[in-house]
Protein backbone atom coordinates (compact mmCIF):
# COMPACT_ATOMS: atom_id res chain seq x y z
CA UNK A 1 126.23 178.94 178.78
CA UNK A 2 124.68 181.67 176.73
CA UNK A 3 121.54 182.57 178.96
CA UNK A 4 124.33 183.64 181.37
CA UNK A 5 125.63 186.28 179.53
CA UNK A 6 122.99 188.97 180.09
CA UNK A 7 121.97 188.75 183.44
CA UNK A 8 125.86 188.79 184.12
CA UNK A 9 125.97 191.69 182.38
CA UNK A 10 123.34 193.60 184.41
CA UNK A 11 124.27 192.70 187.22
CA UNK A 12 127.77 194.15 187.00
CA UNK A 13 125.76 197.40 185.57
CA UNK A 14 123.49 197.66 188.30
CA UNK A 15 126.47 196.41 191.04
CA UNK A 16 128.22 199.62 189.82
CA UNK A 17 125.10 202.09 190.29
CA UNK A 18 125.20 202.13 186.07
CA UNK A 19 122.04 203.09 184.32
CA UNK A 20 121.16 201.27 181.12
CA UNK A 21 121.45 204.46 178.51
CA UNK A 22 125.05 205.57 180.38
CA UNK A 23 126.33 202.16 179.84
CA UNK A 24 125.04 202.33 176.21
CA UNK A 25 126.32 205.45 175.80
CA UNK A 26 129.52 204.93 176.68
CA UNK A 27 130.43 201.43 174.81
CA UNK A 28 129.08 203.01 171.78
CA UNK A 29 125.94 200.77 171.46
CA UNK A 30 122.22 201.12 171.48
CA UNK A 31 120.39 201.17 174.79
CA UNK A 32 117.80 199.17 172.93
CA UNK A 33 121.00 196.77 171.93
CA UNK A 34 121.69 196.42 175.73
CA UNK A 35 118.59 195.41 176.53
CA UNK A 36 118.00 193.02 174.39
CA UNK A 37 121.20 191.38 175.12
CA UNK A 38 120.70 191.67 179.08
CA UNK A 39 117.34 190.16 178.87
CA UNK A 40 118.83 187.14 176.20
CA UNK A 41 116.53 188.42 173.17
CA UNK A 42 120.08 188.95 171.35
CA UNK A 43 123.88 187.63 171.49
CA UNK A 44 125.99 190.53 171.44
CA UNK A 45 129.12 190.51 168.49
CA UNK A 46 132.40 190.44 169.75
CA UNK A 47 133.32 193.93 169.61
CA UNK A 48 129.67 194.53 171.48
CA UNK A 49 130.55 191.67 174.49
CA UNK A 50 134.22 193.02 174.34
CA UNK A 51 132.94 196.82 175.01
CA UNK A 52 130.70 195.85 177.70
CA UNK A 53 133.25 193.37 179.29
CA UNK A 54 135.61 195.95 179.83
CA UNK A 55 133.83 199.01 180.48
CA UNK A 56 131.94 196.90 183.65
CA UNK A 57 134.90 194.73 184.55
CA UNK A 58 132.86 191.95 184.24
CA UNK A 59 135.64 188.84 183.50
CA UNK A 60 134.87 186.12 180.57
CA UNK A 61 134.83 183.41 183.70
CA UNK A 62 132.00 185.16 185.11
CA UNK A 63 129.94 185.32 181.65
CA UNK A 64 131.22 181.47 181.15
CA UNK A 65 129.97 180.23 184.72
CA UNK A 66 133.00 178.83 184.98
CA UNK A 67 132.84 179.20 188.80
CA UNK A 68 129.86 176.74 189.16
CA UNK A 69 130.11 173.12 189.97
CA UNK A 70 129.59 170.97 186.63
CA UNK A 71 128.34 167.42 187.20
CA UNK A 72 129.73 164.37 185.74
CA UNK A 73 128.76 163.35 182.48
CA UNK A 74 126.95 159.68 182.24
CA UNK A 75 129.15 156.83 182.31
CA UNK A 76 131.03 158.28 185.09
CA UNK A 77 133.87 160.38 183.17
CA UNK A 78 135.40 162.80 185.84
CA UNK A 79 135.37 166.51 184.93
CA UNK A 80 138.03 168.65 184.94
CA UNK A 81 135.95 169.86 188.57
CA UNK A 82 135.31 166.22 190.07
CA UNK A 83 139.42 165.56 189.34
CA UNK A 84 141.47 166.66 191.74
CA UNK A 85 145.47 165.07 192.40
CA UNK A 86 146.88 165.56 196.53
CA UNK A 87 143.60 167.60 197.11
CA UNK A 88 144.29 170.18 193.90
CA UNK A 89 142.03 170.42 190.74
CA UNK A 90 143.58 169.11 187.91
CA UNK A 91 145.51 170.91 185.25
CA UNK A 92 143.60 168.87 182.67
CA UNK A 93 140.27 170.53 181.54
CA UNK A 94 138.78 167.85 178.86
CA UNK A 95 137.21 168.98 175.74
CA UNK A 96 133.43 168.36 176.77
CA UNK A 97 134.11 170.55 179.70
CA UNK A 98 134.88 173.44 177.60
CA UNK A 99 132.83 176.46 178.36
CA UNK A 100 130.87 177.95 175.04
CA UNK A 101 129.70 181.05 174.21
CA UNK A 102 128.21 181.77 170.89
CA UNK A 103 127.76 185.54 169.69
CA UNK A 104 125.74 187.13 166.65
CA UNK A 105 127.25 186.93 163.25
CA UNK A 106 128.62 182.89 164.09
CA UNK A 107 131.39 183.53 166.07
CA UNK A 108 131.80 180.94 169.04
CA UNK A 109 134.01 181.02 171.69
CA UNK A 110 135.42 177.99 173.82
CA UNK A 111 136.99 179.21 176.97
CA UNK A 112 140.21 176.57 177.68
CA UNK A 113 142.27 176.18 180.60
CA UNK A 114 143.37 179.03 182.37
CA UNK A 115 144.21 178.37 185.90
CA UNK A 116 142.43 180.54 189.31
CA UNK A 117 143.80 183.92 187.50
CA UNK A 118 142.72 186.05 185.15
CA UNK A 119 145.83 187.13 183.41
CA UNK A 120 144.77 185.68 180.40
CA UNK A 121 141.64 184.70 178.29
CA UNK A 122 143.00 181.33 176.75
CA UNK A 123 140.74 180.90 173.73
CA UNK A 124 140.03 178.44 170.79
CA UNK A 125 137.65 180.66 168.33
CA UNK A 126 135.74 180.00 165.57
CA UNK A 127 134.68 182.02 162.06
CA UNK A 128 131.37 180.83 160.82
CA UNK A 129 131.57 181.54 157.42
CA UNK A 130 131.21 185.24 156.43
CA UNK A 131 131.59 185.95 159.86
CA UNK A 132 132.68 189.10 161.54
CA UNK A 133 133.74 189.96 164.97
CA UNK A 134 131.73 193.25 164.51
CA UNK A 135 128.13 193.27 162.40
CA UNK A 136 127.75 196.69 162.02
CA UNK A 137 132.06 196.30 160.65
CA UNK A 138 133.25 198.61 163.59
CA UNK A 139 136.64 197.99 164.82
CA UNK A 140 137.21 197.75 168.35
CA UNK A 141 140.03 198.15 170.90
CA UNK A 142 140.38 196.73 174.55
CA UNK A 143 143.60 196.66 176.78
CA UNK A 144 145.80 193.97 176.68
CA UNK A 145 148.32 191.85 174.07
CA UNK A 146 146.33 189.72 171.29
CA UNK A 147 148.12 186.13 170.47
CA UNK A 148 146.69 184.24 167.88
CA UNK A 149 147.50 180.87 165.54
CA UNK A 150 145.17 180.27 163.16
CA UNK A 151 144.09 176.34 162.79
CA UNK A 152 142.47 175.87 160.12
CA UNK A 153 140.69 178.08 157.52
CA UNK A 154 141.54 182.01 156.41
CA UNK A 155 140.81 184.82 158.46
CA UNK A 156 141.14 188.60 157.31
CA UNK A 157 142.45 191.01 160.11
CA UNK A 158 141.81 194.52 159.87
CA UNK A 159 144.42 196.67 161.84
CA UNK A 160 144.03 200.31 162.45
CA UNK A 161 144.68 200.85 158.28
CA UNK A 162 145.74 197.67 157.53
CA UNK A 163 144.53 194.68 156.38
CA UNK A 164 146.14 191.14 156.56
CA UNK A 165 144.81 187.64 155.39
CA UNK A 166 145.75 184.67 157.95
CA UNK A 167 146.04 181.51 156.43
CA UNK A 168 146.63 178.28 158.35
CA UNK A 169 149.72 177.84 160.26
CA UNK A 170 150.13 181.53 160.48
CA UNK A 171 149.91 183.53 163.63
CA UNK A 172 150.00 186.99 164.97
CA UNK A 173 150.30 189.26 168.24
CA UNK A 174 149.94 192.98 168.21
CA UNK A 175 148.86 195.57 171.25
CA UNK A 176 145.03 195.06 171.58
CA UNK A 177 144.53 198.42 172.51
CA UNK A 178 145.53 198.98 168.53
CA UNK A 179 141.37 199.28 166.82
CA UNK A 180 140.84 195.91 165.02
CA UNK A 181 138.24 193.74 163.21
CA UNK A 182 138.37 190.41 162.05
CA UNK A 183 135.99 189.52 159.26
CA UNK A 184 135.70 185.14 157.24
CA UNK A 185 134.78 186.25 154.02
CA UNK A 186 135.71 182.65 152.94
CA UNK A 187 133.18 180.19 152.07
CA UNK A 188 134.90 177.38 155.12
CA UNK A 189 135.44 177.97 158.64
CA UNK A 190 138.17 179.90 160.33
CA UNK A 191 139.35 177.45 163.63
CA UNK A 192 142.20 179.38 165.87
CA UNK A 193 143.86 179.67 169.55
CA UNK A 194 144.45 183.10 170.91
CA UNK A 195 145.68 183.66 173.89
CA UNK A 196 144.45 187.84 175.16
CA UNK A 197 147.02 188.75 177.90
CA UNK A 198 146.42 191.37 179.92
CA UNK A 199 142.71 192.82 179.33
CA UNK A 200 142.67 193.16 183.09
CA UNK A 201 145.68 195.39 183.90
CA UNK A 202 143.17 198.22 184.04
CA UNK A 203 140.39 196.85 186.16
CA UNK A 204 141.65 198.91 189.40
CA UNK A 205 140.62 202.57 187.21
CA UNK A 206 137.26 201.13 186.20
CA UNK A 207 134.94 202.27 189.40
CA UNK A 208 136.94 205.91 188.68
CA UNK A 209 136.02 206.01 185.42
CA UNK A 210 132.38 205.02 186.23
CA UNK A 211 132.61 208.12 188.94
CA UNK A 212 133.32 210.39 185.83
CA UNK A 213 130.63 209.30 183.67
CA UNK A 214 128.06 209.88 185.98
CA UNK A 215 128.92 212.95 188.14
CA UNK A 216 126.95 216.00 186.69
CA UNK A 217 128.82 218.11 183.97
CA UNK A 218 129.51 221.82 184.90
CA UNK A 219 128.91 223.85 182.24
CA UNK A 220 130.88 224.13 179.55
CA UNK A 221 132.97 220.83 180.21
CA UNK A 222 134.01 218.26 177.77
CA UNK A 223 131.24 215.92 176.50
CA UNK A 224 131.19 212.45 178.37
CA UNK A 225 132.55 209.44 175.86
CA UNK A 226 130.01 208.69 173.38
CA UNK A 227 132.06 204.99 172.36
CA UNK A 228 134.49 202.54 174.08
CA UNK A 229 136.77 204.47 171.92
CA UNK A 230 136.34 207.15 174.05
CA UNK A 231 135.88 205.94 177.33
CA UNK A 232 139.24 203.65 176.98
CA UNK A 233 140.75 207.13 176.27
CA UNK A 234 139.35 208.29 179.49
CA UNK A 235 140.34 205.36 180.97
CA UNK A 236 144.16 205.93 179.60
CA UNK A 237 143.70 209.07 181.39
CA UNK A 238 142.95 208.34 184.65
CA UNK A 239 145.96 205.39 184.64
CA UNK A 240 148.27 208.31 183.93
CA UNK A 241 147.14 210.63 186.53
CA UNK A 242 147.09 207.57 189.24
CA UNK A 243 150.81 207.28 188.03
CA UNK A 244 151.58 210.91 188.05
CA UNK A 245 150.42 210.98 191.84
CA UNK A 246 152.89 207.84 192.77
């Protein structure tokens, strides 16, 4: 599923009249970073693939390929596409069907069940030892409510100032719009669900904010966003004028 990732990727830019540098610019990541992930020379880290998803609205299905007929492994198994109950898929998605993506630093992702919406990224991730979801140890923020239950292993979560060690059987949920990291500095594998609800709620401002960044400045205006830091604060913005004109 991997090779997927960065041709998705341009293709939302260049969908949304994006240049490579403004994109790069604005997520807080080298355009040389960019390219090498759109051309599959690099997996981005989590923080990286969560920056670009949400700046370009590109959904985690659409990355996964979800949408694209699998075949049937040998021996006849059905798939979670070829089984389908009074002419409806079925609920079941089996294990083998599970879409992967694996990102730098040996973090993988398994994209579970989740149903014809994107209200939630259902989730069963994996720490690599010494793993991190950021390489360069830069925290990162997206919209949305994080849910997690740690498996097996210990995880360290870095929240705004604070830092918390997840063991086993523990779990957690805080506003993902909060800057986080998560960082394995254990010597086993960290094995957990989370559940992100939400990370779409602000896809409707996204074409707005994409207006902004590229109109020319007058002079003397504000700087445009130089990290997803900055451009979710622009994108805050926008939500609350929308709501002020209701």
């Amino acid at each position: 599923m991997d090779d997927k990732i960065g041709p998705a990727l341009r293709e939302a830019r260049i969908g949304k009249g994006l240049s490579l540098r403004s994109v790069a610019t604005a997520t807080g990541i080298s355009a040389s970073l960019l390219s090498q992930v759109e051309t599959g020379k690099s997996q981005p880290s989590v923080s990286t693939l969560y920056s670009l998803v949400n700046f370009l609205g590109v959904s985690l299905d659409e990355l996964l390929g979800i949408d694209v007929p699998r075949n049937p492994p040998s021996g006849g198994v059905s798939t979670v596409d070829s089984e389908v109950r009074g002419g409806r898929p079925s609920p079941v998605q089996r294990a083998a069907d599970n879409p992967v993506l694996d990102m730098d630093n040996g973090v993988r992702w398994e994209r579970l069940a989740g149903g014809d919406h994107d209200l939630v990224d259902p989730l069963l991730v994996t720490y690599a030892p010494g793993a991190s979801s950021s390489v360069e140890g830069r925290l990162m923020r997206h919209s949305g409510v994080e849910y997690a239950y740690l498996l097996s292993g210990e995880l360290t979560l870095q929240l705004e100032f604070d830092r918390y060690v997840v063991h086993a059987g523990d779990s957690f949920c805080f506003d993902s719009t909060r800057p986080h990291l998560y960082h394995n500095h254990t010597g086993k594998p960290a094995r957990g669900l989370w559940y992100v609800v939400g990370r779409h709620t602000l896809d409707h401002t996204r074409d707005q904010v994409a207006a902004l960044l590229n109109r020319p400045e007058p002079a003397g205006s504000a700087r445009r966003p130089a990290n997803v830091v900055e451009a979710l604060e622009l994108l805050d913005q926008v939500r609350q004028a929308n709501q002020g004109d209701r």
